[in-house]
N, C-alpha and C. Protein backbone atom coordinates (compact mmCIF):
# COMPACT_ATOMS: atom_id res chain seq x y z
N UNK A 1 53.33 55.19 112.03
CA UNK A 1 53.05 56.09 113.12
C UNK A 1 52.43 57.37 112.54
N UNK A 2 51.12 57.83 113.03
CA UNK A 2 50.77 59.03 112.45
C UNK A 2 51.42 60.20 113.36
N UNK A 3 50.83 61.69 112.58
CA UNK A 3 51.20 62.57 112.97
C UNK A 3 51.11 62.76 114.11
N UNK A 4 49.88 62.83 114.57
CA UNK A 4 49.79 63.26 116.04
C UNK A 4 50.61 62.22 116.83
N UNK A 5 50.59 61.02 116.76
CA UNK A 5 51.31 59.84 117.43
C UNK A 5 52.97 60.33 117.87
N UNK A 6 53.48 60.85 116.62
CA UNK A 6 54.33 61.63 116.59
C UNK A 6 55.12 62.90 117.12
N UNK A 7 53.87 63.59 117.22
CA UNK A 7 53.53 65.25 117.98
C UNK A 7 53.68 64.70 119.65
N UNK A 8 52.57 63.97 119.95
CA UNK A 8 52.53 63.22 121.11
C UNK A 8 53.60 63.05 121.85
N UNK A 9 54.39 61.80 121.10
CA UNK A 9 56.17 61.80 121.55
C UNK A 9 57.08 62.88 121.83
N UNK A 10 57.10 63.38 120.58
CA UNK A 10 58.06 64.41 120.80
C UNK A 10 57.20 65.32 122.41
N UNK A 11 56.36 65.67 122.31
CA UNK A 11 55.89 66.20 123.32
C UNK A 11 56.54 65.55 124.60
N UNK A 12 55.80 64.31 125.12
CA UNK A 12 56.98 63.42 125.85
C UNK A 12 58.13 63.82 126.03
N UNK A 13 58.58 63.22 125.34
CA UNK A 13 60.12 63.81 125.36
C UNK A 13 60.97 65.20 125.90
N UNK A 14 60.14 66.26 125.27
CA UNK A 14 60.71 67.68 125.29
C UNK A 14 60.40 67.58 127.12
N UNK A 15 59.37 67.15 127.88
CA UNK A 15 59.03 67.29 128.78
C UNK A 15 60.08 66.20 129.68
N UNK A 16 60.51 65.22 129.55
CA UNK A 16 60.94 64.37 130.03
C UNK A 16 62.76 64.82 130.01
N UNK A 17 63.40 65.15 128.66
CA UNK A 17 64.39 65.19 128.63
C UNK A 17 64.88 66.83 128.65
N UNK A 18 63.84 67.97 128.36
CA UNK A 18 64.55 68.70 128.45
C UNK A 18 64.55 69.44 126.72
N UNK A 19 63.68 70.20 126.52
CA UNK A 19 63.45 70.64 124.72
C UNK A 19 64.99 71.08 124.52
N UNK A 20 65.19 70.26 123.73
CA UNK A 20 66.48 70.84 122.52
C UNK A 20 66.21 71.12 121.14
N UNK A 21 66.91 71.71 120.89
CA UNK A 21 66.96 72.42 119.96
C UNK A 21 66.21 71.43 118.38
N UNK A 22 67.10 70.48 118.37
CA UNK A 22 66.58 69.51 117.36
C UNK A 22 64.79 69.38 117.87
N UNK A 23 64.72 68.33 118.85
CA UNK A 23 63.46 67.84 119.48
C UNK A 23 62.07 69.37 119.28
N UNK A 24 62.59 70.31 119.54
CA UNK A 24 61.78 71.59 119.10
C UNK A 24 61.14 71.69 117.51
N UNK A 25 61.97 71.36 116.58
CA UNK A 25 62.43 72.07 115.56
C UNK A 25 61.75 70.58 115.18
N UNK A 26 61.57 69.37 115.57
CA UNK A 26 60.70 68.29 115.42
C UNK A 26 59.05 68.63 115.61
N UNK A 27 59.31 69.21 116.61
CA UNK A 27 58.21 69.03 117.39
C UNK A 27 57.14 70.31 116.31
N UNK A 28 57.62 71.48 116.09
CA UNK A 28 57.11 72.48 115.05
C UNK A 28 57.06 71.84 113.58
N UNK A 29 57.70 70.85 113.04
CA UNK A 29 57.66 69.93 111.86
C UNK A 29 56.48 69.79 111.93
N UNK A 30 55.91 68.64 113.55
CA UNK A 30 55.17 67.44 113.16
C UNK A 30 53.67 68.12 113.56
N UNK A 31 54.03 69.69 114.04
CA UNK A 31 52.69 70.18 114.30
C UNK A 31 52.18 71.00 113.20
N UNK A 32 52.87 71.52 112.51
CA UNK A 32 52.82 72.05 110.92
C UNK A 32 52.57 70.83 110.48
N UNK A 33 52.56 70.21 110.04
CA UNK A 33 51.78 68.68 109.16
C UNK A 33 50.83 68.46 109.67
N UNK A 34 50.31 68.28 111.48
CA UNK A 34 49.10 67.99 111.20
C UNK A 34 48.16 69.04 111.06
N UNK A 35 48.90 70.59 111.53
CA UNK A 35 47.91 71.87 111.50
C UNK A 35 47.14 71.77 109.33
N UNK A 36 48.40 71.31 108.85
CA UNK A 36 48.17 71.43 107.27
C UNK A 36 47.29 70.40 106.78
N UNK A 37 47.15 69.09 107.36
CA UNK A 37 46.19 67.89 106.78
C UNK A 37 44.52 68.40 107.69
N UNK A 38 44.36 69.10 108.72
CA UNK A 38 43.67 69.30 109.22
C UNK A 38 43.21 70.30 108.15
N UNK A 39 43.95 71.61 108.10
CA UNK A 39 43.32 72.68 107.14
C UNK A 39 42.94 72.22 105.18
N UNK A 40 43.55 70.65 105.02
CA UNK A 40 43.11 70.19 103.87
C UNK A 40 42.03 69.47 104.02
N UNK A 41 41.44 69.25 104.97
CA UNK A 41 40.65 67.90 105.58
C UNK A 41 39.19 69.39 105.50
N UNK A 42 39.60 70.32 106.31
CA UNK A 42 37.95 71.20 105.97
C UNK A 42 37.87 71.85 105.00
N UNK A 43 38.63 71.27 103.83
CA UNK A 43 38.34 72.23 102.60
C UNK A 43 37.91 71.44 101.68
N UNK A 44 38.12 70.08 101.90
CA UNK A 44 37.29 69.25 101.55
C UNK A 44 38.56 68.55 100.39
N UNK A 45 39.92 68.25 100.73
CA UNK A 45 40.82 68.15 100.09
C UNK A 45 41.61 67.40 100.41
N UNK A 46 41.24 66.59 101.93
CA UNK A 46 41.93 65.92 102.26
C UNK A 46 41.56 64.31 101.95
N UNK A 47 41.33 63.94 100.57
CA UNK A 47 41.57 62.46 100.49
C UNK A 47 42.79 62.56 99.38
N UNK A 48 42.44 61.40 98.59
CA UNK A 48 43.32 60.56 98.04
C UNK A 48 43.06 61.40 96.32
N UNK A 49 41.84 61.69 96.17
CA UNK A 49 41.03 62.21 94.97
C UNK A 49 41.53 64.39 95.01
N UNK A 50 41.78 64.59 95.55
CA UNK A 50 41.95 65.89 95.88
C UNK A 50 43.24 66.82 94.86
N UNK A 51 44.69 65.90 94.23
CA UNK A 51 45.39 66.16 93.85
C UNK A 51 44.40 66.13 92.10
N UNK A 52 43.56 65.21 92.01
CA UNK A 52 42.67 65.33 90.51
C UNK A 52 41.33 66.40 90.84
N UNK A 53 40.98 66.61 91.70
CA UNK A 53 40.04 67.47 91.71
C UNK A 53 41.03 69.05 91.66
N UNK A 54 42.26 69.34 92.22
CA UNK A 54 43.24 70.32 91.94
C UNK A 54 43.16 71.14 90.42
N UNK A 55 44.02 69.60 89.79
CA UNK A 55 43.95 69.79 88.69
C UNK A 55 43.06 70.08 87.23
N UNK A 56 41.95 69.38 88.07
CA UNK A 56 40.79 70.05 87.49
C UNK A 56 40.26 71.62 87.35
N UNK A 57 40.11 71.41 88.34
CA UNK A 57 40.06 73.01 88.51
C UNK A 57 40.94 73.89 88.20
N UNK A 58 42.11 73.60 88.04
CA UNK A 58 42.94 74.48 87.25
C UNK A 58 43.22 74.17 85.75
N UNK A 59 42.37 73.02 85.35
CA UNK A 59 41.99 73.30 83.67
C UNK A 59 41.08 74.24 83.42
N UNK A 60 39.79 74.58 84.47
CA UNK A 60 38.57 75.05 84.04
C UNK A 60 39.10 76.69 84.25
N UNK A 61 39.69 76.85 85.47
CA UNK A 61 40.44 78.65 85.53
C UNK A 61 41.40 78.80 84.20
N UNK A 62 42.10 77.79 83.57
CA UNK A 62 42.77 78.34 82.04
C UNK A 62 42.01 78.37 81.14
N UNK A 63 40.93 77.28 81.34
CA UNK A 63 39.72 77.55 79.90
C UNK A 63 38.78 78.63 79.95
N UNK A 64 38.81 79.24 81.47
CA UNK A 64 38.09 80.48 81.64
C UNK A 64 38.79 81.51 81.23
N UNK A 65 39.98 81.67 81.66
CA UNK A 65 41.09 82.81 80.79
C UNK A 65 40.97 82.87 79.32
N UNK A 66 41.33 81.80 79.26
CA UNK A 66 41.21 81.68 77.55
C UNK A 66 40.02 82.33 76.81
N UNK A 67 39.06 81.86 77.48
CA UNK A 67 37.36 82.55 76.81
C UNK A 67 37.44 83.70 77.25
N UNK A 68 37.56 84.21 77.81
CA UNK A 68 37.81 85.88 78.78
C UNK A 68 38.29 86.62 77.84
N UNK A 69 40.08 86.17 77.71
CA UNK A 69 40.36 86.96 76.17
C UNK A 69 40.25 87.17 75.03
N UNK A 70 39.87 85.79 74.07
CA UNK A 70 38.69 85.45 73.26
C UNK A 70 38.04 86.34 73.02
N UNK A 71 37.00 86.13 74.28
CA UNK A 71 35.80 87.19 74.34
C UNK A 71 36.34 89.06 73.95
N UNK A 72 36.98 89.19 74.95
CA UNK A 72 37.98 90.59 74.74
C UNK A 72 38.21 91.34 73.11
N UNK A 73 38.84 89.88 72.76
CA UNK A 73 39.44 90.21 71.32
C UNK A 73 38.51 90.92 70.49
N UNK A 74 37.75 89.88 70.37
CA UNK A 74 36.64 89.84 69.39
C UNK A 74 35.41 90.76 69.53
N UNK A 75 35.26 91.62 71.18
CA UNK A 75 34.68 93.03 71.07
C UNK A 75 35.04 93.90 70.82
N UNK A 76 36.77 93.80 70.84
CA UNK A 76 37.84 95.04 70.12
C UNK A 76 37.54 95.14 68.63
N UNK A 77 37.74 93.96 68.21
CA UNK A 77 37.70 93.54 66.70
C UNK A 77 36.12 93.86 66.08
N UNK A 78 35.01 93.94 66.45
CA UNK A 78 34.22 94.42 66.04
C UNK A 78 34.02 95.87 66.63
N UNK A 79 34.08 96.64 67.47
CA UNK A 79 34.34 97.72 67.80
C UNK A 79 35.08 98.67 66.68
N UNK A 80 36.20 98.13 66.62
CA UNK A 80 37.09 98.84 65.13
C UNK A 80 36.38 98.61 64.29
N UNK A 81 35.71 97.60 63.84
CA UNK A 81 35.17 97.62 62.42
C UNK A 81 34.11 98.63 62.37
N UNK A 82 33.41 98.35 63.53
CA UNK A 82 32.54 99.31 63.46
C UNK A 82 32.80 100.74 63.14
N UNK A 83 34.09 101.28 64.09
CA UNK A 83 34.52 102.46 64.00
C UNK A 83 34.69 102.90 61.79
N UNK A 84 35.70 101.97 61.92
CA UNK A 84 35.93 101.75 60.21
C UNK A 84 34.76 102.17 59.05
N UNK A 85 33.59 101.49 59.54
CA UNK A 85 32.37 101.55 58.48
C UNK A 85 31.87 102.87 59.06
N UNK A 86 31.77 103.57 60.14
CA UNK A 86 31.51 104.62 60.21
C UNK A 86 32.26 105.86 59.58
N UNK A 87 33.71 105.34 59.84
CA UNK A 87 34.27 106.63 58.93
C UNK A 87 34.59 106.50 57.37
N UNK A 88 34.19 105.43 56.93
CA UNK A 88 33.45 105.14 55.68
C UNK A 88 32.45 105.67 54.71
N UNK A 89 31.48 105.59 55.97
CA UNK A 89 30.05 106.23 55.32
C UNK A 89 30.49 107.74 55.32
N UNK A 90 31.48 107.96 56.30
CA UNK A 90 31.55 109.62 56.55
C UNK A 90 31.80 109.93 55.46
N UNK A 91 33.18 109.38 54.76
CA UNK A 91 33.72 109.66 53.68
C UNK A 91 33.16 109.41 52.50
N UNK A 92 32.35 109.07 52.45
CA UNK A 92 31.41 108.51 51.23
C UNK A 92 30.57 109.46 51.16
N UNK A 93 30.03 109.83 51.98
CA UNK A 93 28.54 111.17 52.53
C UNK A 93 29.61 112.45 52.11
N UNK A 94 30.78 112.59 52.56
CA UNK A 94 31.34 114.29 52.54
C UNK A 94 31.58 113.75 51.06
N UNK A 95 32.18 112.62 50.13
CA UNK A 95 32.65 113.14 48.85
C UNK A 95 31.87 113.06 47.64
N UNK A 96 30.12 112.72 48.46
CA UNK A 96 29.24 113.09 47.58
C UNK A 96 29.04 111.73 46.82
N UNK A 97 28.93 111.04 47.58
CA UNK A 97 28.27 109.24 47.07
C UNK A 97 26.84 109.35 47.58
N UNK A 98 26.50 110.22 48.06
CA UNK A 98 24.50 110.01 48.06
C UNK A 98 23.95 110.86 47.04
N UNK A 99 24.76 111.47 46.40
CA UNK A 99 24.25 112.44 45.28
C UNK A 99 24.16 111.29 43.76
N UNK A 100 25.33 110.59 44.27
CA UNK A 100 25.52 109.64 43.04
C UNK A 100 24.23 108.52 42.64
N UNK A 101 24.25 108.00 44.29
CA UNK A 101 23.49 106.90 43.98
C UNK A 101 21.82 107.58 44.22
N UNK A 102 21.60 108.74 44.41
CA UNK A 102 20.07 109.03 43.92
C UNK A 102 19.77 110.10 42.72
């Protein structure tokens, strides 16, 4: 029996017997399931393939993190060096290493 088949009945019912409390609390179940396969169905998520296309995509957002910080690191890491060889030459220039080497 599908969802709506389901929704349907209970509908029936609430009308026929009188909504109780349970039959309600059914009836909001079976319309939340199909409101949710509907909202997976236009996102393009509602087959059988959708739980591997998921997961896919959440390899490629960690391999993007990963390169992100990577990337990060390694402009810090040359940034300092850079800083480094600059106050290098400084110190080399104030203690009189261009006098030496000309």
């Amino acid at each position: 029996m599908s969802t709506e088949e389901m929704l349907a009945r209970l509908l029936a019912q609430a009308r026929a017997e009188g909504a109780t409390i349970v039959t309600l609390r059914a009836m909001v179940e079976e319309a939340s399931e199909l409101g949710a396969q509907r909202a997976l169905k236009r996102l393009g998520l509602g087959d059988d393939e959708a739980q591997d296309d998921i997961d896919e995509l959440r390899e490629l957002l960690s391999a993007w993190r990963d390169a992100k910080a990577s990337a990060w690191k390694a402009a810090i890491q040359w940034l300092v060096r850079g800083v480094l060889a600059l106050l290098l030459v400084g110190i080399a220039i104030r203690l009189g290493a261009g006098e030496m080497l000309g």
